[in-house]
C-alpha atoms as a PDB file:
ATOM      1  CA  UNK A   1     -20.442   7.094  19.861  1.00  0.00           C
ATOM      2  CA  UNK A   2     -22.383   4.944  17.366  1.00  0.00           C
ATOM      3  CA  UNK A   3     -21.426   2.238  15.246  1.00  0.00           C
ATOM      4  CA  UNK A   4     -21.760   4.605  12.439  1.00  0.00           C
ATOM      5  CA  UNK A   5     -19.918   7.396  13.472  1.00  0.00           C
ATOM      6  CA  UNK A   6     -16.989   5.155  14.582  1.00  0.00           C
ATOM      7  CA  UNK A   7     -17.306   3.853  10.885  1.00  0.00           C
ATOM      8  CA  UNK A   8     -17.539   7.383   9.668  1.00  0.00           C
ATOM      9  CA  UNK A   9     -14.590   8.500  11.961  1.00  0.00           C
ATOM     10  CA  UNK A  10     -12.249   5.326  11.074  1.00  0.00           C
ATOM     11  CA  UNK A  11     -13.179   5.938   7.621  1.00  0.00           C
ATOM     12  CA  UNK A  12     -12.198   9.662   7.551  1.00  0.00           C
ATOM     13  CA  UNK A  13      -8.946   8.902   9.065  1.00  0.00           C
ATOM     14  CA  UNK A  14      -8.112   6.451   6.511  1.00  0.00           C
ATOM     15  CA  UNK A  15      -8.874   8.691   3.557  1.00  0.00           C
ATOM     16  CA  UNK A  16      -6.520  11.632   5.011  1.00  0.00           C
ATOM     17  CA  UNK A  17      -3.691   8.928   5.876  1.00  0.00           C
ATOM     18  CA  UNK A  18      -4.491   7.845   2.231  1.00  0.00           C
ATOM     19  CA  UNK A  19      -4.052  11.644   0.503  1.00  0.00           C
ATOM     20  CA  UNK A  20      -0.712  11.945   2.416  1.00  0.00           C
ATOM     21  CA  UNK A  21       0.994   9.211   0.543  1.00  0.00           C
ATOM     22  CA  UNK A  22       0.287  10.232  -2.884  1.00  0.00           C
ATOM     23  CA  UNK A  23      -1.547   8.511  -5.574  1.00  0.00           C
ATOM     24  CA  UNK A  24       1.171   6.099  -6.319  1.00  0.00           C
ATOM     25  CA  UNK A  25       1.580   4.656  -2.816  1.00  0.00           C
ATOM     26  CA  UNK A  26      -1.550   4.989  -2.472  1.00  0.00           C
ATOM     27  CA  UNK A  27      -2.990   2.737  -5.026  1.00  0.00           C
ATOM     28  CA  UNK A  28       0.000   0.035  -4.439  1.00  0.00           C
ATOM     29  CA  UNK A  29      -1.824  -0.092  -0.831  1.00  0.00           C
ATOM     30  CA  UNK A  30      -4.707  -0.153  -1.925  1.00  0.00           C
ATOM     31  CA  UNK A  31      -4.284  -3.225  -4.031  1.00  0.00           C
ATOM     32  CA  UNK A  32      -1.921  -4.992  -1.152  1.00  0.00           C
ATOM     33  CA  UNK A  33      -5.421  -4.686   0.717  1.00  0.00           C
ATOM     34  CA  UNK A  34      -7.395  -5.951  -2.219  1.00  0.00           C
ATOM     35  CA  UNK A  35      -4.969  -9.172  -2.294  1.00  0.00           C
ATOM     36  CA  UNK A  36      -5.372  -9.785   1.812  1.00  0.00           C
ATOM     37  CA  UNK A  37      -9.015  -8.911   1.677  1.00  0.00           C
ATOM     38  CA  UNK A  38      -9.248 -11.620  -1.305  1.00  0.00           C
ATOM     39  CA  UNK A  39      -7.188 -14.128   0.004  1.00  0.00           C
ATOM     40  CA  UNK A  40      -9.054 -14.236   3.160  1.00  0.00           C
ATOM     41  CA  UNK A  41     -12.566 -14.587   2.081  1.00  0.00           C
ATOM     42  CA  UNK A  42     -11.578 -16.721  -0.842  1.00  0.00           C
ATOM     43  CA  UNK A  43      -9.853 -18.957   2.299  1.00  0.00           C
ATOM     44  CA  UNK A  44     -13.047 -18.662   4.667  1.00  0.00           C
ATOM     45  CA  UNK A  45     -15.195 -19.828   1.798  1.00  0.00           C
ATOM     46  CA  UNK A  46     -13.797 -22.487   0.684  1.00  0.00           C
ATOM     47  CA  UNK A  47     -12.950 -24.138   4.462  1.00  0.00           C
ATOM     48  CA  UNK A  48     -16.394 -23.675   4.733  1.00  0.00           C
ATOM     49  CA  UNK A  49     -17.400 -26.266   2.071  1.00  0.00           C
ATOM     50  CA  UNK A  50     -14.405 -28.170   3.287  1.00  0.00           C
ATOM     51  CA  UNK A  51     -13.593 -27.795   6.679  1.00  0.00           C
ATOM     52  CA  UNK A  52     -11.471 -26.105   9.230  1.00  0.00           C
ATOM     53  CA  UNK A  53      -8.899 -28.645  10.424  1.00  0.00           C
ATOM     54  CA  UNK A  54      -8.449 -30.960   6.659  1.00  0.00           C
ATOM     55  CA  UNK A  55      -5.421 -30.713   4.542  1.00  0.00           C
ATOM     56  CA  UNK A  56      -7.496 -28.581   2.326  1.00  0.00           C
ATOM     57  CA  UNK A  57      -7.571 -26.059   4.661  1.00  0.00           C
ATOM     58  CA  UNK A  58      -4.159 -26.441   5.842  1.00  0.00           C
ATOM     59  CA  UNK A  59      -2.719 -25.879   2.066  1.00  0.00           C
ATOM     60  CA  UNK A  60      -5.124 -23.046   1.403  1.00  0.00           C
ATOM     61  CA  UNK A  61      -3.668 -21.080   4.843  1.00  0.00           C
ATOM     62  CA  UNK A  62      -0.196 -21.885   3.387  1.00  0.00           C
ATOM     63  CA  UNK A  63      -0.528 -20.554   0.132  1.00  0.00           C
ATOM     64  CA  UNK A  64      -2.926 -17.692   1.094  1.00  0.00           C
ATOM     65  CA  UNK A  65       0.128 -16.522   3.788  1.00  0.00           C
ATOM     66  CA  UNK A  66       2.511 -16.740   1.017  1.00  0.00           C
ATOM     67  CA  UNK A  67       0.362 -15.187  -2.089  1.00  0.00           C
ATOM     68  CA  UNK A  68      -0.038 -12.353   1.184  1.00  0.00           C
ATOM     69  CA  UNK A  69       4.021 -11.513   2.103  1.00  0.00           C
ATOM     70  CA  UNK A  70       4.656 -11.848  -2.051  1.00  0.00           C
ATOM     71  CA  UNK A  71       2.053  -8.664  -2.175  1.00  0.00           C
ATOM     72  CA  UNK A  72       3.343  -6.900   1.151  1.00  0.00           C
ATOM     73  CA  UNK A  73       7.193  -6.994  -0.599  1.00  0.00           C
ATOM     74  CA  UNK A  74       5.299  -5.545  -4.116  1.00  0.00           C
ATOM     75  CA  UNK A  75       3.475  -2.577  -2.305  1.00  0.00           C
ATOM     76  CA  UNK A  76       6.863  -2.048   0.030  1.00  0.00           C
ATOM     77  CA  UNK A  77       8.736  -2.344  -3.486  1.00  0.00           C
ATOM     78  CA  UNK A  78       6.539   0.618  -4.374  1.00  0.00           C
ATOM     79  CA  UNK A  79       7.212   2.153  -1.735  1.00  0.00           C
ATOM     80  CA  UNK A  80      10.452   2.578  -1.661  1.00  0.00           C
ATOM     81  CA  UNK A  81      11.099   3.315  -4.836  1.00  0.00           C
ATOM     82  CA  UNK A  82       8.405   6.365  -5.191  1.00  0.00           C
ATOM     83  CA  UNK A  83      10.864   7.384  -2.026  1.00  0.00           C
ATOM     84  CA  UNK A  84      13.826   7.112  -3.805  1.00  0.00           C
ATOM     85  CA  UNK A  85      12.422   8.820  -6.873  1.00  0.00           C
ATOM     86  CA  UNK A  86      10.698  11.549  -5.085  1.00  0.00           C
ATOM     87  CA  UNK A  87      14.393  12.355  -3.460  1.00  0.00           C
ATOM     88  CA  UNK A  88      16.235  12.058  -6.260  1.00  0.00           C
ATOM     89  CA  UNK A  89      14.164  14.551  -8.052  1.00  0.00           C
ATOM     90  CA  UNK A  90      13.911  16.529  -5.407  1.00  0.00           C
ATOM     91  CA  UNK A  91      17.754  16.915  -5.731  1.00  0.00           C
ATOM     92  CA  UNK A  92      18.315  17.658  -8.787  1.00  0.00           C
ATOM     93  CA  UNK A  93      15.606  19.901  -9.115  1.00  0.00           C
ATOM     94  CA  UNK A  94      17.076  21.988  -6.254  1.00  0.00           C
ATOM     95  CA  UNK A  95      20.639  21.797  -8.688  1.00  0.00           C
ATOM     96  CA  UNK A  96      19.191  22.683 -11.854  1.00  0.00           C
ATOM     97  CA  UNK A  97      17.230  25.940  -9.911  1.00  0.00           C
ATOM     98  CA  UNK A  98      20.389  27.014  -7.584  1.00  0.00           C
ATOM     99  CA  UNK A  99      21.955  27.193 -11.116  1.00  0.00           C
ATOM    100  CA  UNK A 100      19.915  29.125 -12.693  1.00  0.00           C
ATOM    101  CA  UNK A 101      19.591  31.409  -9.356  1.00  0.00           C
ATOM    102  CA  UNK A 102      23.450  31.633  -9.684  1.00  0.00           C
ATOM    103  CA  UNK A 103      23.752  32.935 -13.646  1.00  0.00           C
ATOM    104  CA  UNK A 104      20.592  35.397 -12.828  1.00  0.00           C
ATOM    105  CA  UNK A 105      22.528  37.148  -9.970  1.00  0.00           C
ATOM    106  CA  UNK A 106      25.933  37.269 -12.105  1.00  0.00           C
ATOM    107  CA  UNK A 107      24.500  39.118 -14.414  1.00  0.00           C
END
């Protein structure tokens, strides 16, 4: 298999794992990536002009790492509450049409 159709494959995969968890997950992932993907060019840049090993570099890894978990706990944030929401809905819209079930076979 080519480099390209192991791009094209990986790439495929990601898009359907992408549709399955919705638009709102989705997009909070999506910008958790953004953040990471950022973070860690913005890092490799500057320890270029800098240096690997200085306190510069040092500082940057420290605050990149914790700009990084701050986004992860955002996007799981998200996560868990389009869960939540998505059940809870789910619930009472199952009430609201066993009722309504209910009063249609009484009569």
């Amino acid at each position: 298999m080519s480099y390209e159709e192991k791009r094209n494959s990986q790439q495929s995969e990601e898009r359907k794992e992408k549709n399955s968890e919705g638009l709102i997950k989705g997009t909070a992932k999506e910008a958790n990536d953004f953040v990471h993907n950022t973070v860690d060019a913005s890092g490799k840049i500057i320890k270029s002009i800098t240096g690997e090993g200085g306190l510069v570099g040092k500082t940057l890894d420290s605050s990149g790492n914790i700009v990084k978990k701050v986004s992860d706990k955002g996007t799981d944030a998200v996560g868990k509450t389009v869960d939540k929401s998505a059940k809870a809905f789910k619930h009472l819209s199952q009430k609201a049409f066993k009722n309504k079930k209910e009063e249609s076979k009484k009569e």
